[in-house]
C-alpha atoms as a PDB file:
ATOM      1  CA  UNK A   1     237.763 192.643  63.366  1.00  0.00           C
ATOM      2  CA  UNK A   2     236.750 191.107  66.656  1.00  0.00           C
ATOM      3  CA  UNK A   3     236.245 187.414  67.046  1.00  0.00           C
ATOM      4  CA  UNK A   4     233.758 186.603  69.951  1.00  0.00           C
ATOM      5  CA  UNK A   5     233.163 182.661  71.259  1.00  0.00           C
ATOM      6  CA  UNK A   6     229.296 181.146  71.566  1.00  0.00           C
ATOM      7  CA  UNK A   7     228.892 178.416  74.137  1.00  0.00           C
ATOM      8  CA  UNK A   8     226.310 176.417  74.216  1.00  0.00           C
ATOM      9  CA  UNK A   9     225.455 173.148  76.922  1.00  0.00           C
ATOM     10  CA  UNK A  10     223.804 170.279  76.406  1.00  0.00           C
ATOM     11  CA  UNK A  11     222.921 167.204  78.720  1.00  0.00           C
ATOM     12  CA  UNK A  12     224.421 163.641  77.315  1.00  0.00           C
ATOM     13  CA  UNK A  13     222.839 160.492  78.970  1.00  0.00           C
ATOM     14  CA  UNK A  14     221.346 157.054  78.873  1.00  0.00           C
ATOM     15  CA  UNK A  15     217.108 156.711  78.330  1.00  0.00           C
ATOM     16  CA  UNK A  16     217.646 154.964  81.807  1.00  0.00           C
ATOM     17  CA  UNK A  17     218.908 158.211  83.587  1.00  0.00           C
ATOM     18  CA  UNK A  18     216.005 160.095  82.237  1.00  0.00           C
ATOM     19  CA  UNK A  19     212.787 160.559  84.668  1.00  0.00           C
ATOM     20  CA  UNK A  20     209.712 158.609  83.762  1.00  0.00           C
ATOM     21  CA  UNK A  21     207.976 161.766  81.784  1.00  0.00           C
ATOM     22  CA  UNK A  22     210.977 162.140  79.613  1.00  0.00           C
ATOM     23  CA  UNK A  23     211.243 158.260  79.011  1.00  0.00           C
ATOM     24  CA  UNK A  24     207.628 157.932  78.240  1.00  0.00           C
ATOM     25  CA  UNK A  25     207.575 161.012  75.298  1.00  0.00           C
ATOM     26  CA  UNK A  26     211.107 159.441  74.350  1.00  0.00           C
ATOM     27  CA  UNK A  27     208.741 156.069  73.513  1.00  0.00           C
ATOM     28  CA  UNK A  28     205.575 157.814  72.390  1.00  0.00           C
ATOM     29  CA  UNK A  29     208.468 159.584  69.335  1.00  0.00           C
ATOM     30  CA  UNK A  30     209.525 155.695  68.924  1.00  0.00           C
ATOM     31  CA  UNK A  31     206.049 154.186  68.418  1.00  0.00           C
ATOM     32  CA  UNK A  32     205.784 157.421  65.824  1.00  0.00           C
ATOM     33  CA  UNK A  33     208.755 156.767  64.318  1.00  0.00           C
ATOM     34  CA  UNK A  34     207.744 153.639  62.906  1.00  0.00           C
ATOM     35  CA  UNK A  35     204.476 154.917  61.408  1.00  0.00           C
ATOM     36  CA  UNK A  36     206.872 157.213  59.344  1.00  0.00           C
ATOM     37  CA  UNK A  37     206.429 157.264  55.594  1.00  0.00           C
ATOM     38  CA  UNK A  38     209.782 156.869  54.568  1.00  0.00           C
ATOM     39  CA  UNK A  39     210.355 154.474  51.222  1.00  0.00           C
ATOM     40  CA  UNK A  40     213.026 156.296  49.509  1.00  0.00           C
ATOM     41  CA  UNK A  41     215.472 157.491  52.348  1.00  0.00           C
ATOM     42  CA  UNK A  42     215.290 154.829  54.577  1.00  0.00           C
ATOM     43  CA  UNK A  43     215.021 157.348  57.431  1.00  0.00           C
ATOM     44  CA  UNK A  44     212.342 157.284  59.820  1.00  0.00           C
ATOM     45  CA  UNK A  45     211.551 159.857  62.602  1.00  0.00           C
ATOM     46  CA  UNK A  46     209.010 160.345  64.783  1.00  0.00           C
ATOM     47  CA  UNK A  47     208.659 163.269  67.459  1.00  0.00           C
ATOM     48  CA  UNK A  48     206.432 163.722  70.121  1.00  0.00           C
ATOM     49  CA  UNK A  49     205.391 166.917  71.888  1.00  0.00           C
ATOM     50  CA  UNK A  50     204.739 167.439  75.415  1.00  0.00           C
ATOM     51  CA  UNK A  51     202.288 170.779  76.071  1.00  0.00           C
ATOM     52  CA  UNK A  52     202.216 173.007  78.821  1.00  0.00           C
ATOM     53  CA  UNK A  53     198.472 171.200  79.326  1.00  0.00           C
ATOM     54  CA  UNK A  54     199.960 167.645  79.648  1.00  0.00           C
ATOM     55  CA  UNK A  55     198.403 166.994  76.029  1.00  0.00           C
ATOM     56  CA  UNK A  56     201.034 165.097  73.920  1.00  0.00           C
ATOM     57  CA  UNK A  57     201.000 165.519  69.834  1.00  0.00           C
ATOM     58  CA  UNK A  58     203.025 162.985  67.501  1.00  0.00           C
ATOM     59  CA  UNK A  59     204.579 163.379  64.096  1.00  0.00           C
ATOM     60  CA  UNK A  60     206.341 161.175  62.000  1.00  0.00           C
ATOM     61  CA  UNK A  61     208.316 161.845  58.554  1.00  0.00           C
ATOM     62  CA  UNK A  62     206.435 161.773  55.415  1.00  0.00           C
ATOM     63  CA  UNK A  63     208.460 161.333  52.137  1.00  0.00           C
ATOM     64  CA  UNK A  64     207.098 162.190  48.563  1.00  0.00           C
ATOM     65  CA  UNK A  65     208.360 161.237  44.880  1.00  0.00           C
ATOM     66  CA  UNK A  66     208.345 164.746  44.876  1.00  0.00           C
ATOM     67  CA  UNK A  67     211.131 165.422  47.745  1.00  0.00           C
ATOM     68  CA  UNK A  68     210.270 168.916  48.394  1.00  0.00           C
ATOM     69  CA  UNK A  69     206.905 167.688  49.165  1.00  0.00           C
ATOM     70  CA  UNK A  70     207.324 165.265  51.987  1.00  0.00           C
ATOM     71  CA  UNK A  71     207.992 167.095  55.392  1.00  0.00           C
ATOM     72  CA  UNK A  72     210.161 165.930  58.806  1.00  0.00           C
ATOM     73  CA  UNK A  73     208.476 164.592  61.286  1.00  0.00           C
ATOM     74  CA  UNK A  74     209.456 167.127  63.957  1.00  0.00           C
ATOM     75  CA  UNK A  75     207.394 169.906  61.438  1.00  0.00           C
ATOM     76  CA  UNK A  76     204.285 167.579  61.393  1.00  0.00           C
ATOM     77  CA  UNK A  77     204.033 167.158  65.016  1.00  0.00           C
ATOM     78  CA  UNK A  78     205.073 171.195  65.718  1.00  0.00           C
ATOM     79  CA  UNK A  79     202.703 171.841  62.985  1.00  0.00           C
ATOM     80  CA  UNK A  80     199.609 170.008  64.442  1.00  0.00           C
ATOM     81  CA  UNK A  81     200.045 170.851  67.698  1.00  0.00           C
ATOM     82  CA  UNK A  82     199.934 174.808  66.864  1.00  0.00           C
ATOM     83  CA  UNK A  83     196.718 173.794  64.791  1.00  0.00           C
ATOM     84  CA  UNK A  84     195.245 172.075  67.592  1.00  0.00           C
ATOM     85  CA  UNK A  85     196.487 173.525  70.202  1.00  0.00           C
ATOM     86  CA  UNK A  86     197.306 177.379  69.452  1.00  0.00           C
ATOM     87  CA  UNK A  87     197.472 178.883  72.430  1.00  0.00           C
ATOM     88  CA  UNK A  88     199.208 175.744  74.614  1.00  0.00           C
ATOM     89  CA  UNK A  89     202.927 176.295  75.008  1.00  0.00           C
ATOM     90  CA  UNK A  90     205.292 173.446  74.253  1.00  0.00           C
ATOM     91  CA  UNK A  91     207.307 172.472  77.290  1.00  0.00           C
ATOM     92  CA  UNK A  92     209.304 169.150  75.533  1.00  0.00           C
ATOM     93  CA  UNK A  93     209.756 167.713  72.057  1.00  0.00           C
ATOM     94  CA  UNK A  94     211.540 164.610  71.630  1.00  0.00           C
ATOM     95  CA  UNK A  95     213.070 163.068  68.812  1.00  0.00           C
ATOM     96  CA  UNK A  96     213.926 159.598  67.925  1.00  0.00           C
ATOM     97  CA  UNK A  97     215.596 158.230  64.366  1.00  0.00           C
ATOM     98  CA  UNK A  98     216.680 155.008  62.910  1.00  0.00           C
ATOM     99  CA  UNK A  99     217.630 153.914  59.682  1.00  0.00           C
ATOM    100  CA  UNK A 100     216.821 150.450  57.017  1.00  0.00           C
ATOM    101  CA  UNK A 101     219.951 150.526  55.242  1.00  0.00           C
ATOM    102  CA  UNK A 102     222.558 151.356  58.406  1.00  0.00           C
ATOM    103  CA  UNK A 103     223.455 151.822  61.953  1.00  0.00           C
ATOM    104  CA  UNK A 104     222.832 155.017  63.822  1.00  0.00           C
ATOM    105  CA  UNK A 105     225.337 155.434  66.636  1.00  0.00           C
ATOM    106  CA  UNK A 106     225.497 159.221  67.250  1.00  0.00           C
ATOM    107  CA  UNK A 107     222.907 162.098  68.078  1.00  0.00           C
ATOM    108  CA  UNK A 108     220.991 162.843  64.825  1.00  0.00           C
ATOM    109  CA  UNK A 109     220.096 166.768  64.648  1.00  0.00           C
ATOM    110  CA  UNK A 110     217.084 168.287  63.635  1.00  0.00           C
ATOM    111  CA  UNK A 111     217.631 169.835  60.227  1.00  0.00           C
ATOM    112  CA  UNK A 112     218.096 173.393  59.645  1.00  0.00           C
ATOM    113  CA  UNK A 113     214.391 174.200  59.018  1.00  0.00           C
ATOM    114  CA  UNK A 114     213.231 171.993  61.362  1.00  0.00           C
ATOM    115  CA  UNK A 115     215.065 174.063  64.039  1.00  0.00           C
ATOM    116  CA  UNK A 116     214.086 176.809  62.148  1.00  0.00           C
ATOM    117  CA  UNK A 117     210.187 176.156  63.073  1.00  0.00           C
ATOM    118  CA  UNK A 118     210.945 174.862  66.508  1.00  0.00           C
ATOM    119  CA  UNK A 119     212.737 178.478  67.471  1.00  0.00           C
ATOM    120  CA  UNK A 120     209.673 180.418  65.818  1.00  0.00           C
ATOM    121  CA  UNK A 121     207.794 178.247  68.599  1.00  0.00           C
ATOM    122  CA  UNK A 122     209.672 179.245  71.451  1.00  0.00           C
ATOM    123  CA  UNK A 123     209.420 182.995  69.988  1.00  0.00           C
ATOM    124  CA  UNK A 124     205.470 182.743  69.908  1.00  0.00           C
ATOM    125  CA  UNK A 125     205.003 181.360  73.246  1.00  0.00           C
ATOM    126  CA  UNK A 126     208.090 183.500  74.928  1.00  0.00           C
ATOM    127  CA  UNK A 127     209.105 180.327  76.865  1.00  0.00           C
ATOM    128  CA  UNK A 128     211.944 177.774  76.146  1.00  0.00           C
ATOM    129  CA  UNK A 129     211.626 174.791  74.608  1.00  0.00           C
ATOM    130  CA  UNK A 130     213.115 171.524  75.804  1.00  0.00           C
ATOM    131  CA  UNK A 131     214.721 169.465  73.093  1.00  0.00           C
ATOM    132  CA  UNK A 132     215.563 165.562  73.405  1.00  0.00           C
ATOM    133  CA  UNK A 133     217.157 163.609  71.034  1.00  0.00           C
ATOM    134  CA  UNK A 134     217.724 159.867  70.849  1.00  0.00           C
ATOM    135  CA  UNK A 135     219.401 157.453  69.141  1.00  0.00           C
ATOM    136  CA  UNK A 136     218.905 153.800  68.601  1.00  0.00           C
ATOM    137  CA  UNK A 137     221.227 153.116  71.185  1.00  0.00           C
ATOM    138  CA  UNK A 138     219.529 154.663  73.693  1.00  0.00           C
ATOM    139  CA  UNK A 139     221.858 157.544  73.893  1.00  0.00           C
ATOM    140  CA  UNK A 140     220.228 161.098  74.211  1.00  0.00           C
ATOM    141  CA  UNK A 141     221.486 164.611  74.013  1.00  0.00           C
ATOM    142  CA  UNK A 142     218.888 167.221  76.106  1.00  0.00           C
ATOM    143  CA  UNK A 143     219.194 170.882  74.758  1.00  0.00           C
ATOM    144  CA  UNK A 144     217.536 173.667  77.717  1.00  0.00           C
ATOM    145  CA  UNK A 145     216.397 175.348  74.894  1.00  0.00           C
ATOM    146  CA  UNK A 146     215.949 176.105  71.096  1.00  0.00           C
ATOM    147  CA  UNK A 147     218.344 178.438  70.438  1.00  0.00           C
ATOM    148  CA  UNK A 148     221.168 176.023  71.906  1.00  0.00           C
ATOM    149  CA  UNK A 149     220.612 174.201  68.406  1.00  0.00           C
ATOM    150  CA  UNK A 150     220.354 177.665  66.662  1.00  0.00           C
ATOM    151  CA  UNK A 151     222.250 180.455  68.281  1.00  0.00           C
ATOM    152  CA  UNK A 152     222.003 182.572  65.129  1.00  0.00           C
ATOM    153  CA  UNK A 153     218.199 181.917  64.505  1.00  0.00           C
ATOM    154  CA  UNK A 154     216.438 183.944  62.563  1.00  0.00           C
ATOM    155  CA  UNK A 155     214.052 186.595  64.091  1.00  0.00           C
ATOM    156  CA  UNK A 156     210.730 188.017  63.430  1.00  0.00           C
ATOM    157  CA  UNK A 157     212.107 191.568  65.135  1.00  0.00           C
ATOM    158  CA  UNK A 158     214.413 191.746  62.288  1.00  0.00           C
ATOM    159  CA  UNK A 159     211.197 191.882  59.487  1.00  0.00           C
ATOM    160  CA  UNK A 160     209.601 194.635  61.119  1.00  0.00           C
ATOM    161  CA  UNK A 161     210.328 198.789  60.362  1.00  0.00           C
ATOM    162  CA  UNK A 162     211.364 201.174  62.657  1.00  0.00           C
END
């Protein structure tokens, strides 16, 4: 048996350190964040997408009766912007949370298939993806890429026959 270590970085900082691109997509996931549809959680998020054209897509969560209908918002805006924009690579998404019922004071993580989606995106365009996340106190973790959220993601390689 042979136990091997993963290391992954991650940049912590204030909005304020950020550079004006970064601050403004951090806002644009705000302002979707509170169009979020999200009655029986509590939880809204909103993400915002920077493409390789400048173009930037928004998403917010969308809750159902049904939960296994409603979808995160990080899906909707990944989802729109590879129906709008197919062939644009995604350079940033940013994600921003906050809560009715109580106080957020630490990174919140995209879920599992949320990250899930995002890594099939930096697959498909070959090119990393950027991934900020803030927190109602302005605190924001900045992942180089994907796969630093999902080391053991899962790959199309592994569907197809040799």
């Amino acid at each position: 048996m042979e136990k091997k270590k993963i290391e992954t970085y991650f940049t912590f900082a204030d909005i304020s350190e950020l550079n004006i691109e970064d601050q403004q997509l951090i806002a644009n996931a705000i302002s979707s964040m509170n169009l979020a549809y999200a009655p029986y959680s509590g939880f809204n998020v909103g993400a915002s997408i920077l493409l390789a054209n400048g173009e930037v897509v928004n998403g917010s969560n969308q809750e159902n009766i049904a939960y296994p209908s409603g979808l995160c918002a990080e899906r909707v805006a990944l989802f729109y912007a590879g129906a709008r924009f197919p062939d644009i690579c995604i350079n940033t998404i940013a994600v921003s949370v906050s809560s009715k019922d109580f106080q957020i004071d630490d990174i919140v993580s995209p879920c599992g298939a949320c990250r899930q989606v995002m890594a099939e995106y930096e697959e498909k365009q070959d090119k990393d993806i950027r991934v900020i996340l803030h927190n109602p106190n302005n605190n924001v973790l900045i992942a180089d890429s994907v796969e630093d959220l999902l080391p053991f993601k899962f790959k199309s390689s592994l569907l197809k026959k040799y």
